[in-house]
C-alpha atoms as a PDB file:
ATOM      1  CA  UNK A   1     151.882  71.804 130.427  1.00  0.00           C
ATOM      2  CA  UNK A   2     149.584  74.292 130.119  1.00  0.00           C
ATOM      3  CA  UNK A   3     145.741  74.995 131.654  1.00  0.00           C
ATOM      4  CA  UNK A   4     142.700  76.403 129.740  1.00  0.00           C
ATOM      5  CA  UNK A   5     138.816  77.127 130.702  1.00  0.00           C
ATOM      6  CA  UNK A   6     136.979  77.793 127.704  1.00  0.00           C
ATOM      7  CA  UNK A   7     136.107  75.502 124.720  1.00  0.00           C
ATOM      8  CA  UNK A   8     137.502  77.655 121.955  1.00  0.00           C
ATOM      9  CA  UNK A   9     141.164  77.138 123.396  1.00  0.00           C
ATOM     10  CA  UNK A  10     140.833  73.746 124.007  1.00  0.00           C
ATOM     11  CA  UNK A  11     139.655  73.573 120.426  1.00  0.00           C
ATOM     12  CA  UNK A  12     142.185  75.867 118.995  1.00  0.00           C
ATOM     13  CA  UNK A  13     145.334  73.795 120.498  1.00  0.00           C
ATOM     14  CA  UNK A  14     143.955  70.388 119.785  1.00  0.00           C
ATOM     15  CA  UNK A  15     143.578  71.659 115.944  1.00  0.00           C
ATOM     16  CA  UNK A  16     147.224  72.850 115.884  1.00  0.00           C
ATOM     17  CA  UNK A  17     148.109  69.211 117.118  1.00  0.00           C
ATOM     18  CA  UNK A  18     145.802  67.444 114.697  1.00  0.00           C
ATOM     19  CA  UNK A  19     147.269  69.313 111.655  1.00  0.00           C
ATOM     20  CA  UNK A  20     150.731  68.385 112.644  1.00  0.00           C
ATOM     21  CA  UNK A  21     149.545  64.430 112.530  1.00  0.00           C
ATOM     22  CA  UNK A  22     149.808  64.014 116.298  1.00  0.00           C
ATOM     23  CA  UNK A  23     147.288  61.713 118.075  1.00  0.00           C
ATOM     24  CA  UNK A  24     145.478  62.478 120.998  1.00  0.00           C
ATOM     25  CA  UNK A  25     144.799  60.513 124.582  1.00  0.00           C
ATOM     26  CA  UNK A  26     142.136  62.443 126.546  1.00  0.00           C
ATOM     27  CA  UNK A  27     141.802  61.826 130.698  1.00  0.00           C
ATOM     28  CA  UNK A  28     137.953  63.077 131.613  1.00  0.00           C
ATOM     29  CA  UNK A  29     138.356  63.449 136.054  1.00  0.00           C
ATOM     30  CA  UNK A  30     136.486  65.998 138.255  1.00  0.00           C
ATOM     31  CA  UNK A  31     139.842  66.926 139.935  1.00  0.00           C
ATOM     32  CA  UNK A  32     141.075  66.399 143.110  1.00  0.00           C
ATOM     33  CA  UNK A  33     143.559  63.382 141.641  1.00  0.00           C
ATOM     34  CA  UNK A  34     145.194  61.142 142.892  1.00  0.00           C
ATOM     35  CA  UNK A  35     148.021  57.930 141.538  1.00  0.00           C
ATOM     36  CA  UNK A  36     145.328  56.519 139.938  1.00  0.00           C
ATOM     37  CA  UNK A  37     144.117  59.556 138.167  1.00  0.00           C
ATOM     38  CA  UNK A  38     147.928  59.733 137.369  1.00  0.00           C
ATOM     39  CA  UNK A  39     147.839  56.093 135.965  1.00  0.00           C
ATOM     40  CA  UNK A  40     145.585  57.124 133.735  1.00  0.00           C
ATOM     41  CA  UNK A  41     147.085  60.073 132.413  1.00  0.00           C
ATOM     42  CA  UNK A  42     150.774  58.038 131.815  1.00  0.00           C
ATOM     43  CA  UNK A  43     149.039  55.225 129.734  1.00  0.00           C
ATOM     44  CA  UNK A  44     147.975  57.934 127.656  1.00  0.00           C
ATOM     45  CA  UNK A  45     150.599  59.686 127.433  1.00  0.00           C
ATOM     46  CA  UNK A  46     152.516  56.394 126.725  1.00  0.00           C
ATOM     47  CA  UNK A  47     150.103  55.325 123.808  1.00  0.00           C
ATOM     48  CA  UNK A  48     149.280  59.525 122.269  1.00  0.00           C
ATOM     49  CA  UNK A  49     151.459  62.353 121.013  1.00  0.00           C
ATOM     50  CA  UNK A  50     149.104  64.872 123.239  1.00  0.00           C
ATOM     51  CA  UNK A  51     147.453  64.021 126.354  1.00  0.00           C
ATOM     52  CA  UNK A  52     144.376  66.342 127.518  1.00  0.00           C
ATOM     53  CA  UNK A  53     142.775  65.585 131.347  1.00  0.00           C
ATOM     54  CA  UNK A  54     139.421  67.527 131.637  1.00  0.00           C
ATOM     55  CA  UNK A  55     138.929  68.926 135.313  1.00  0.00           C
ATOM     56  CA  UNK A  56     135.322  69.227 135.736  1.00  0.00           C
ATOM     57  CA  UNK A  57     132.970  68.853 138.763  1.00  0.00           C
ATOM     58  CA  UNK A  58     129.924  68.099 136.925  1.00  0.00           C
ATOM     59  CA  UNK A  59     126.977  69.434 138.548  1.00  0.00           C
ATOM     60  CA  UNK A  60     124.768  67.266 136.438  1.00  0.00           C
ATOM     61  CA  UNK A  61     125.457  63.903 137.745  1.00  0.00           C
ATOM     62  CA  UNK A  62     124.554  64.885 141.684  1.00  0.00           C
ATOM     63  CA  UNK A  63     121.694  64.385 142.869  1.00  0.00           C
ATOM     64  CA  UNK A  64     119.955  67.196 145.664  1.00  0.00           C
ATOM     65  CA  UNK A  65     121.214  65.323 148.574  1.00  0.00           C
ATOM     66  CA  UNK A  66     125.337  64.505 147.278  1.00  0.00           C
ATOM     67  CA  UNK A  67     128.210  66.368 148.011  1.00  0.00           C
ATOM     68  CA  UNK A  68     128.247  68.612 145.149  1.00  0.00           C
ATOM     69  CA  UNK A  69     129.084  71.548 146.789  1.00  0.00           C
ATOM     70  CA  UNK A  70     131.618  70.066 149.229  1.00  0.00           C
ATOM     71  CA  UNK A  71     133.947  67.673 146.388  1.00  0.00           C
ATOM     72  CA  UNK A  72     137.164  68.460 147.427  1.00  0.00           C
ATOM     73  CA  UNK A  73     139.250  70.955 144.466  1.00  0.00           C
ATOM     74  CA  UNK A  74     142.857  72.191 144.244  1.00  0.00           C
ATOM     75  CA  UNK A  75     143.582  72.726 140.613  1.00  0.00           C
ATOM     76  CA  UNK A  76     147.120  73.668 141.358  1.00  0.00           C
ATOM     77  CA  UNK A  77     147.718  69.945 143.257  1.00  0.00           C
ATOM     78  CA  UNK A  78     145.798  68.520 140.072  1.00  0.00           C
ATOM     79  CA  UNK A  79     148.267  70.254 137.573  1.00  0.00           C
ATOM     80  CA  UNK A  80     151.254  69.023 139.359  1.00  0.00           C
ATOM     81  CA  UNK A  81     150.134  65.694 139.024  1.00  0.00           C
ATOM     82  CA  UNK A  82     149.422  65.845 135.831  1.00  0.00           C
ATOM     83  CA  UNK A  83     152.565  67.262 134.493  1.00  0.00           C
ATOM     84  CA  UNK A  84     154.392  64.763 136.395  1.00  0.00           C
ATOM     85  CA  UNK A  85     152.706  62.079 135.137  1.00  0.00           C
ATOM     86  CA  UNK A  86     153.094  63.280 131.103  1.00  0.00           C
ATOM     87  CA  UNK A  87     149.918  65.707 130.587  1.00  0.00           C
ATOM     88  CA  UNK A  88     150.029  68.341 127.696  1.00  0.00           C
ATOM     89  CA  UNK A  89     146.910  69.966 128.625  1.00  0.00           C
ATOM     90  CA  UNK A  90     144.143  70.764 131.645  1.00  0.00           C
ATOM     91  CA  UNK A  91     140.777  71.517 130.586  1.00  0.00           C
ATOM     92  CA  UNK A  92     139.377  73.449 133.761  1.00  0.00           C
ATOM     93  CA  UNK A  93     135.462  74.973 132.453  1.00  0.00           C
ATOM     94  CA  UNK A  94     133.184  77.150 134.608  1.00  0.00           C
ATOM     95  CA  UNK A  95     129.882  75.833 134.921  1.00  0.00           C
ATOM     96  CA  UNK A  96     128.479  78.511 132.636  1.00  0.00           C
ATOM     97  CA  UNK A  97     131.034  77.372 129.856  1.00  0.00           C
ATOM     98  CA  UNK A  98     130.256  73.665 129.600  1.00  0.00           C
ATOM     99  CA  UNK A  99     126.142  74.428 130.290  1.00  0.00           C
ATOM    100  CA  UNK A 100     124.498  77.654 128.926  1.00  0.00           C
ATOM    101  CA  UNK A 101     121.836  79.377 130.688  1.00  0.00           C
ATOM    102  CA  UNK A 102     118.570  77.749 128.274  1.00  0.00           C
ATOM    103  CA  UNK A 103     120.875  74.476 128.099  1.00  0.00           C
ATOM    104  CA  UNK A 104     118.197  71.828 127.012  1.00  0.00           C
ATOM    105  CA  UNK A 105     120.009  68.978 125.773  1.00  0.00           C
ATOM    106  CA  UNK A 106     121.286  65.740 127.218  1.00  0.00           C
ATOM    107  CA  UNK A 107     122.392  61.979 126.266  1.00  0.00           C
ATOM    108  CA  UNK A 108     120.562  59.274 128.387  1.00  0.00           C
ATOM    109  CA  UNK A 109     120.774  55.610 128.652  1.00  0.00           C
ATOM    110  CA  UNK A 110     118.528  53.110 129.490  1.00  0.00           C
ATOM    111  CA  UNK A 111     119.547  48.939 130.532  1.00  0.00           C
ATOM    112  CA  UNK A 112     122.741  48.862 132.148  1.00  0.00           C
ATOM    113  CA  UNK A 113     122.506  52.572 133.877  1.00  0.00           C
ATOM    114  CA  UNK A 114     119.504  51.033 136.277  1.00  0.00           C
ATOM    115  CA  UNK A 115     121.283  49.017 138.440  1.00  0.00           C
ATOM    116  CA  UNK A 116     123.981  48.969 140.703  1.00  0.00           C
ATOM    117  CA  UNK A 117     124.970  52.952 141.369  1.00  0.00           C
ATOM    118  CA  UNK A 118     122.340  53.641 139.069  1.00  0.00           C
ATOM    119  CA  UNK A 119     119.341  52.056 141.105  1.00  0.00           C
ATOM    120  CA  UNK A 120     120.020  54.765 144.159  1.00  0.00           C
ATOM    121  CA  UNK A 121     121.482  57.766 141.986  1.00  0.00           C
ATOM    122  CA  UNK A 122     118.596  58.776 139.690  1.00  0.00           C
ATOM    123  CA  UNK A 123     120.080  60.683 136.676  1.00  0.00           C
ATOM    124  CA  UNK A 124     123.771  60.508 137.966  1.00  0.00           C
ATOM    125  CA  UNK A 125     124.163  58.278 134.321  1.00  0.00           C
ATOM    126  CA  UNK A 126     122.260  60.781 132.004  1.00  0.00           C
ATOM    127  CA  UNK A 127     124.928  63.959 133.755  1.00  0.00           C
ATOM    128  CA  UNK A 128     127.999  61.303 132.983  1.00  0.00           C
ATOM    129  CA  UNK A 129     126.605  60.906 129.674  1.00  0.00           C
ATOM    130  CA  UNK A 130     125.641  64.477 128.531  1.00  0.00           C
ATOM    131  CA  UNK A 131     129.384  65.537 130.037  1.00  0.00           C
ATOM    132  CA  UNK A 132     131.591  63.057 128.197  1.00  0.00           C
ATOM    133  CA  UNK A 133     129.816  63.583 125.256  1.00  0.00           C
ATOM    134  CA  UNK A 134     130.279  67.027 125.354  1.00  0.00           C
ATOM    135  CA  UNK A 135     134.214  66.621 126.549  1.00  0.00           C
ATOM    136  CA  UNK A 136     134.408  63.481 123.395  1.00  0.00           C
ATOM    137  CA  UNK A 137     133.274  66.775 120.724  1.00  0.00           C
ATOM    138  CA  UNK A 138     135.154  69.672 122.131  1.00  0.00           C
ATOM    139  CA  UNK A 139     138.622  67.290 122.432  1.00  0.00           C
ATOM    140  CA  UNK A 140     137.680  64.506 119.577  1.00  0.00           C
ATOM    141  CA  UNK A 141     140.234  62.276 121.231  1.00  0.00           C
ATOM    142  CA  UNK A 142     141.684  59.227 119.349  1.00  0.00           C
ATOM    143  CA  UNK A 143     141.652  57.298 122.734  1.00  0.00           C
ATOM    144  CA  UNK A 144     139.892  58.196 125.911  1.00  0.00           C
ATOM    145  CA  UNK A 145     140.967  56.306 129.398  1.00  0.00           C
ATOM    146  CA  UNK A 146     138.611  55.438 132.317  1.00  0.00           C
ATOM    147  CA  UNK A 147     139.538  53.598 135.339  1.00  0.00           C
ATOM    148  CA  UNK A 148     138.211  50.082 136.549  1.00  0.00           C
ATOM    149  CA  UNK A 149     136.952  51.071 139.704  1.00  0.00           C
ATOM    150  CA  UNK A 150     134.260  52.712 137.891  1.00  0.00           C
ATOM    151  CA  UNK A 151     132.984  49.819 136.542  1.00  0.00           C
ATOM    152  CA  UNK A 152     129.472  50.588 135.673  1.00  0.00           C
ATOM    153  CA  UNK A 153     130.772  54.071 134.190  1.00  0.00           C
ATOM    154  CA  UNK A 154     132.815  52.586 131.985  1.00  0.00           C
ATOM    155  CA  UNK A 155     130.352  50.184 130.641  1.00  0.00           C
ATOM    156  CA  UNK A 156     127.860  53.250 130.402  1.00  0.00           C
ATOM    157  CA  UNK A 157     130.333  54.931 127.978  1.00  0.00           C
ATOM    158  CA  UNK A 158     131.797  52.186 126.253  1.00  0.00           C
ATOM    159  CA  UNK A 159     127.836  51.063 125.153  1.00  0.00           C
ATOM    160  CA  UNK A 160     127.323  55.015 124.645  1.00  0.00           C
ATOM    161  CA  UNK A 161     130.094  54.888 122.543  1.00  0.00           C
ATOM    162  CA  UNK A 162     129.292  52.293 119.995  1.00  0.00           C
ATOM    163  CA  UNK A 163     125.763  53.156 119.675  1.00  0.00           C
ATOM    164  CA  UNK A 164     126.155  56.901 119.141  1.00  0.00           C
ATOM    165  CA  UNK A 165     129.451  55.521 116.671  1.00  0.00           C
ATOM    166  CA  UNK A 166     131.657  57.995 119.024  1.00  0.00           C
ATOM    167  CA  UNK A 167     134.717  57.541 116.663  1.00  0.00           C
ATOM    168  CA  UNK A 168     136.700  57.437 119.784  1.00  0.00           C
ATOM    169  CA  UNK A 169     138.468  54.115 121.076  1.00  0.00           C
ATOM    170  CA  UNK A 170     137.665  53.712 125.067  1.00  0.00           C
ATOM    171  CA  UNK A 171     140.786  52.462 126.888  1.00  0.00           C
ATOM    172  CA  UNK A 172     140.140  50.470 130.521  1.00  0.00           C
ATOM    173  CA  UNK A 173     142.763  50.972 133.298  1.00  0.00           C
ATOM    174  CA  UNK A 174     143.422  48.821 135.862  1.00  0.00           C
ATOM    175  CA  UNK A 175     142.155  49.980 139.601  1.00  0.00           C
ATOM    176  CA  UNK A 176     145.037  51.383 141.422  1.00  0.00           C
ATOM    177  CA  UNK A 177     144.625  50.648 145.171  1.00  0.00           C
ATOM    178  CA  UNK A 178     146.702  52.070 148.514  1.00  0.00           C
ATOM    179  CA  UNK A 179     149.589  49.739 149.948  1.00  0.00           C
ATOM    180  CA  UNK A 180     146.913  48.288 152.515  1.00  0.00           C
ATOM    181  CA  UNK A 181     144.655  47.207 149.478  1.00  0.00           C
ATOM    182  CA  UNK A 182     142.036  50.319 149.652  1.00  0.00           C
ATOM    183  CA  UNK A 183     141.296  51.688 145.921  1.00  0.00           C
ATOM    184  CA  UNK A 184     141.946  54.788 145.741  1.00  0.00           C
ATOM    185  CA  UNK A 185     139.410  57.627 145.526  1.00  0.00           C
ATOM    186  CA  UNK A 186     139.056  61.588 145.912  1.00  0.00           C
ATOM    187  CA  UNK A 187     136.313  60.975 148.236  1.00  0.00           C
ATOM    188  CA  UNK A 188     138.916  58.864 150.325  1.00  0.00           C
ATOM    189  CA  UNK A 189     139.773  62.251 151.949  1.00  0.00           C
ATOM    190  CA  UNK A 190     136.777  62.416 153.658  1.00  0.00           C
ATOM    191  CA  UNK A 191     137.444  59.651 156.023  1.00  0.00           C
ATOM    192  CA  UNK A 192     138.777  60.099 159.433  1.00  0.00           C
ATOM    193  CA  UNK A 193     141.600  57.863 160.756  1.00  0.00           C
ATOM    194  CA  UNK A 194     138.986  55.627 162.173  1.00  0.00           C
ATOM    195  CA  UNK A 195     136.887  55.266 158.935  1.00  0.00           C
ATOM    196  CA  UNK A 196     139.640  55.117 156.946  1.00  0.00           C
ATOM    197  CA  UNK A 197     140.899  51.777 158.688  1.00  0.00           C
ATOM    198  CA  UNK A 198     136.971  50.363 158.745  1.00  0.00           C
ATOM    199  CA  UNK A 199     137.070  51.112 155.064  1.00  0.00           C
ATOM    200  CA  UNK A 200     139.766  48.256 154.478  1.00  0.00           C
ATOM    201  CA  UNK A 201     136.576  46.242 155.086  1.00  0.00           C
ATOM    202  CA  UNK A 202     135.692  46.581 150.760  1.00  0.00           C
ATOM    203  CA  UNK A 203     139.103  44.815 150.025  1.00  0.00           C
ATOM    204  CA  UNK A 204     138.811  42.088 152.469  1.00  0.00           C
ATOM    205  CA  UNK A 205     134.797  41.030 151.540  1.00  0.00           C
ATOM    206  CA  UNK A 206     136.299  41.137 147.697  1.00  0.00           C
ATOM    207  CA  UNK A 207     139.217  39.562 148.649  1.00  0.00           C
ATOM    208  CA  UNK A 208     137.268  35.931 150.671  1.00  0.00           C
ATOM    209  CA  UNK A 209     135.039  36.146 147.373  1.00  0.00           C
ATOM    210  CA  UNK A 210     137.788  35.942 144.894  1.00  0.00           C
ATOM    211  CA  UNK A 211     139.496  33.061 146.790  1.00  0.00           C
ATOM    212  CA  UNK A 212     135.832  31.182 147.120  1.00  0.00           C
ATOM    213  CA  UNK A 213     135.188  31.568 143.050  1.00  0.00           C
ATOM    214  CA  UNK A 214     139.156  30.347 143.027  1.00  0.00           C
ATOM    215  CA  UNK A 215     138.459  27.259 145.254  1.00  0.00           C
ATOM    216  CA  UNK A 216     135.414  26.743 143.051  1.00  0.00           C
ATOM    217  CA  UNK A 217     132.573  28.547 144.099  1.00  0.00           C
ATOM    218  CA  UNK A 218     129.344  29.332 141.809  1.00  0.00           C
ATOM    219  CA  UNK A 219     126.281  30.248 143.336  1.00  0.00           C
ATOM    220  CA  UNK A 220     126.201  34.365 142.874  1.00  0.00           C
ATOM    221  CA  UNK A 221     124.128  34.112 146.230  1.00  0.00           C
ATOM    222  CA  UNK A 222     126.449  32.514 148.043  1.00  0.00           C
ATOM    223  CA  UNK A 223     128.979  34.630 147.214  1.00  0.00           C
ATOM    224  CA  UNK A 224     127.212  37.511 147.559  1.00  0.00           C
ATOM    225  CA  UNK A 225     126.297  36.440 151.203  1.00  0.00           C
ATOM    226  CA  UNK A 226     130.022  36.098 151.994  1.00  0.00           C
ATOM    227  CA  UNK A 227     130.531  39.602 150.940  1.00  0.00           C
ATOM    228  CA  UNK A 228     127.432  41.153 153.068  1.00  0.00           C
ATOM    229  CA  UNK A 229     128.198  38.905 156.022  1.00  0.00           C
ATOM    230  CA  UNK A 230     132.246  40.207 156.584  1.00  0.00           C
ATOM    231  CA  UNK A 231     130.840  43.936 155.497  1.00  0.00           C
ATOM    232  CA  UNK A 232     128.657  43.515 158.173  1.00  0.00           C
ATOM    233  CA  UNK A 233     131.157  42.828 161.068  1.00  0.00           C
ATOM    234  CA  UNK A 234     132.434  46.550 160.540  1.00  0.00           C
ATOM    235  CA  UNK A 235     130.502  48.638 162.946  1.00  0.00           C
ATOM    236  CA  UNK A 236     131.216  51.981 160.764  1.00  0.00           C
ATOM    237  CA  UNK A 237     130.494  50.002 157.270  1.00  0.00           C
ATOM    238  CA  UNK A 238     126.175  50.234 155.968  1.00  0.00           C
ATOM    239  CA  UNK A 239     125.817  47.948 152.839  1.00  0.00           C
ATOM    240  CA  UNK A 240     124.615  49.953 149.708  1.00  0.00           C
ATOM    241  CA  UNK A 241     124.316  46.808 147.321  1.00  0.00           C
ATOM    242  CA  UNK A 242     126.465  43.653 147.172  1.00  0.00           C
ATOM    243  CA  UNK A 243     125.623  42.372 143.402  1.00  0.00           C
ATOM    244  CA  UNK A 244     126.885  39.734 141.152  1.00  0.00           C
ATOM    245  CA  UNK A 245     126.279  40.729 137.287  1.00  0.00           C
ATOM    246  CA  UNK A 246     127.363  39.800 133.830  1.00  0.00           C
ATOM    247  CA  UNK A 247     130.270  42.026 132.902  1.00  0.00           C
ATOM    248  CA  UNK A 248     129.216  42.808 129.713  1.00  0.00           C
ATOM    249  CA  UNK A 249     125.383  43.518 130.003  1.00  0.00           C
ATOM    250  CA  UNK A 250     125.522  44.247 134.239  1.00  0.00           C
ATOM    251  CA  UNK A 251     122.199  41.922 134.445  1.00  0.00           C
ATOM    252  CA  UNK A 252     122.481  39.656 137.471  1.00  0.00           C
ATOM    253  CA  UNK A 253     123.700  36.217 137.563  1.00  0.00           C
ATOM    254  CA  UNK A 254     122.256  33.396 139.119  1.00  0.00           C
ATOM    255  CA  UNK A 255     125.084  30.792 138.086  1.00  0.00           C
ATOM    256  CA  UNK A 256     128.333  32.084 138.162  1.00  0.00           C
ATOM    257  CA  UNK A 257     129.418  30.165 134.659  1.00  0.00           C
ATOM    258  CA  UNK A 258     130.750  33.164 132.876  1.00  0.00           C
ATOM    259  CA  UNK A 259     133.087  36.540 133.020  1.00  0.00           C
ATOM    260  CA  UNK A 260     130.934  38.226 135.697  1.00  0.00           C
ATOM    261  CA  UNK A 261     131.545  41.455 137.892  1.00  0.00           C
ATOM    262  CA  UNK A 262     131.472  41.558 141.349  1.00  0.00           C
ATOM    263  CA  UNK A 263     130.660  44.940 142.613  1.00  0.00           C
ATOM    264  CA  UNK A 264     130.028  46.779 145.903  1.00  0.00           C
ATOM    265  CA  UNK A 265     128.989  49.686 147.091  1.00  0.00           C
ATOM    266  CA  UNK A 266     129.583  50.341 151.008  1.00  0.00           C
ATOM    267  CA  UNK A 267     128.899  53.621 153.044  1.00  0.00           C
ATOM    268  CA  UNK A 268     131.573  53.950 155.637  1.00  0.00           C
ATOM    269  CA  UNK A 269     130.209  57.019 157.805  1.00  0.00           C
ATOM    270  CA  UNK A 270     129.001  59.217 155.880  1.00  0.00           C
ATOM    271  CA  UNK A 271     131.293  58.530 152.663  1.00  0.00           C
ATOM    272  CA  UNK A 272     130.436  56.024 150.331  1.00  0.00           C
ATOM    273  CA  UNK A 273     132.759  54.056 148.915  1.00  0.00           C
ATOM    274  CA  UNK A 274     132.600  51.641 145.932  1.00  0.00           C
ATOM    275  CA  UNK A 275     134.734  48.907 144.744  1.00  0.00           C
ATOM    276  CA  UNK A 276     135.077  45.369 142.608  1.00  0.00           C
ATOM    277  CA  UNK A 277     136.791  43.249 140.018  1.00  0.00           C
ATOM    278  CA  UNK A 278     135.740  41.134 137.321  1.00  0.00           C
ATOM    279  CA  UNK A 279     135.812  36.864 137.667  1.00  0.00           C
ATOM    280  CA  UNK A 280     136.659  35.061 134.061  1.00  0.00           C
ATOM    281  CA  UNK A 281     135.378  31.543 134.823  1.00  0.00           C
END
């Protein structure tokens, strides 16, 4: 397993691979991984010859007031991870190598970027976009994996994909979650032992809906009352947005009479936290 910062080498290595006939998984993260980063990174290296992760804190899609500057980083912990878990390659940029000085250029969305995350974070959707589709040109993948717990981020780049014709194929992963049902997340190690038991609060809201839309329960509203009122109950927990959209085109649902996506977004302290999973009626 080896590590890399600049484009040309990245490049250079991916060529050698492609000339031999090998295929190629790419894993985009900002670092600081965890099992579910790892998840990632053995399905791809399962289903590819190669297997690049990028590790890349992307200034681009923080806004003034997020915790650019503080997102944890320990490329050495990252590159153990990855090797254990089948990685050929690390991707690690400077700043100044993924965004020149004059850098002018970006990819935005509109639609499905403007709700959920996207209705608080203002341009957090144009910085994913603009990075992956830099990372998409300088690997050219075959396949390109992106976890579940990112819902709306996946749906942002699998719709980027097919209407830039990306030829890339995007590859969902299943949300990997902690033994006491918390998904996992780098910005988990923010919380202290107290937060990080209120935080348990995401499952269990998810958890009441799923059994109400198993015992037969449609009305979005209702359910999305359920899920406010148990989030509620957790002194440390402040509701971001409780919403009930179509999984494909993230509009909301009235009727729940469809494959929908339940999503939340919770701040537990000062961390927030985000979490869901998708209903198939």
């Amino acid at each position: 397993m080896k590590i890399v910062h600049t484009i040309k080498e990245v490049r250079d290595i991916v060529k050698g691979w492609k000339k031999q006939g090998l295929s190629v998984g790419f894993v985009p993260t900002m670092g600081y991984l965890h099992e579910g980063h790892g998840s990632l990174v053995e399905m791809a290296s399962k289903e590819n010859d190669r297997v690049v992760v990028s590790i890349f804190v992307n200034p681009i899609q923080f806004g003034p007031k997020e915790d650019f500057s503080s997102y944890p980083r320990d490329l050495e912990r990252d590159g153990k991870i990855v090797e254990a878990a089948g990685g050929d390659l690390i991707f690690n940029p400077s700043n100044e190598e993924m965004y020149l000085g004059d850098f002018s250029t970006y990819v935005d969305m509109n639609g499905i970027t403007e709700g959920l995350c996207g209705a608080k974070r203002p341009g957090h959707f144009r910085g994913v976009c603009t990075v992956v589709t830099k990372l998409f040109n300088i690997v050219l993948p075959d396949k390109a994996y992106f976890g579940e717990k990112d819902a709306q981020q996946l749906a942002v780049i699998k719709r980027m994909v097919r209407d830039l014709d990306i030829p890339v194929e995007i590859v969902p992963c299943p949300i990997v979650r902690e033994s006491d049902g918390l998904a996992m997340s780098s910005r988990n190690t923010y919380l202290n032992k107290e937060e990080r038991k209120a935080a348990l609060v995401l499952s269990r809201s998810l958890n009441s809906a799923k059994e109400a839309l198993l015992q037969g329960e449609r009305s979005a509203e209702n359910i999305k009352s359920m899920i406010s009122e148990i989030l509620t109950e957790e002194p440390l927990a402040r509701i971001d947005y409780v919403n009930v959209v179509d999984s494909l085109s993230l509009t909301e649902v009235v009727t729940i009479d469809k494959s929908v996506l339940i999503a939340i977004a919770v701040f537990i302290g000062k961390t927030r936290l985000i979490d869901n999973f998708i209903f198939e009626v």
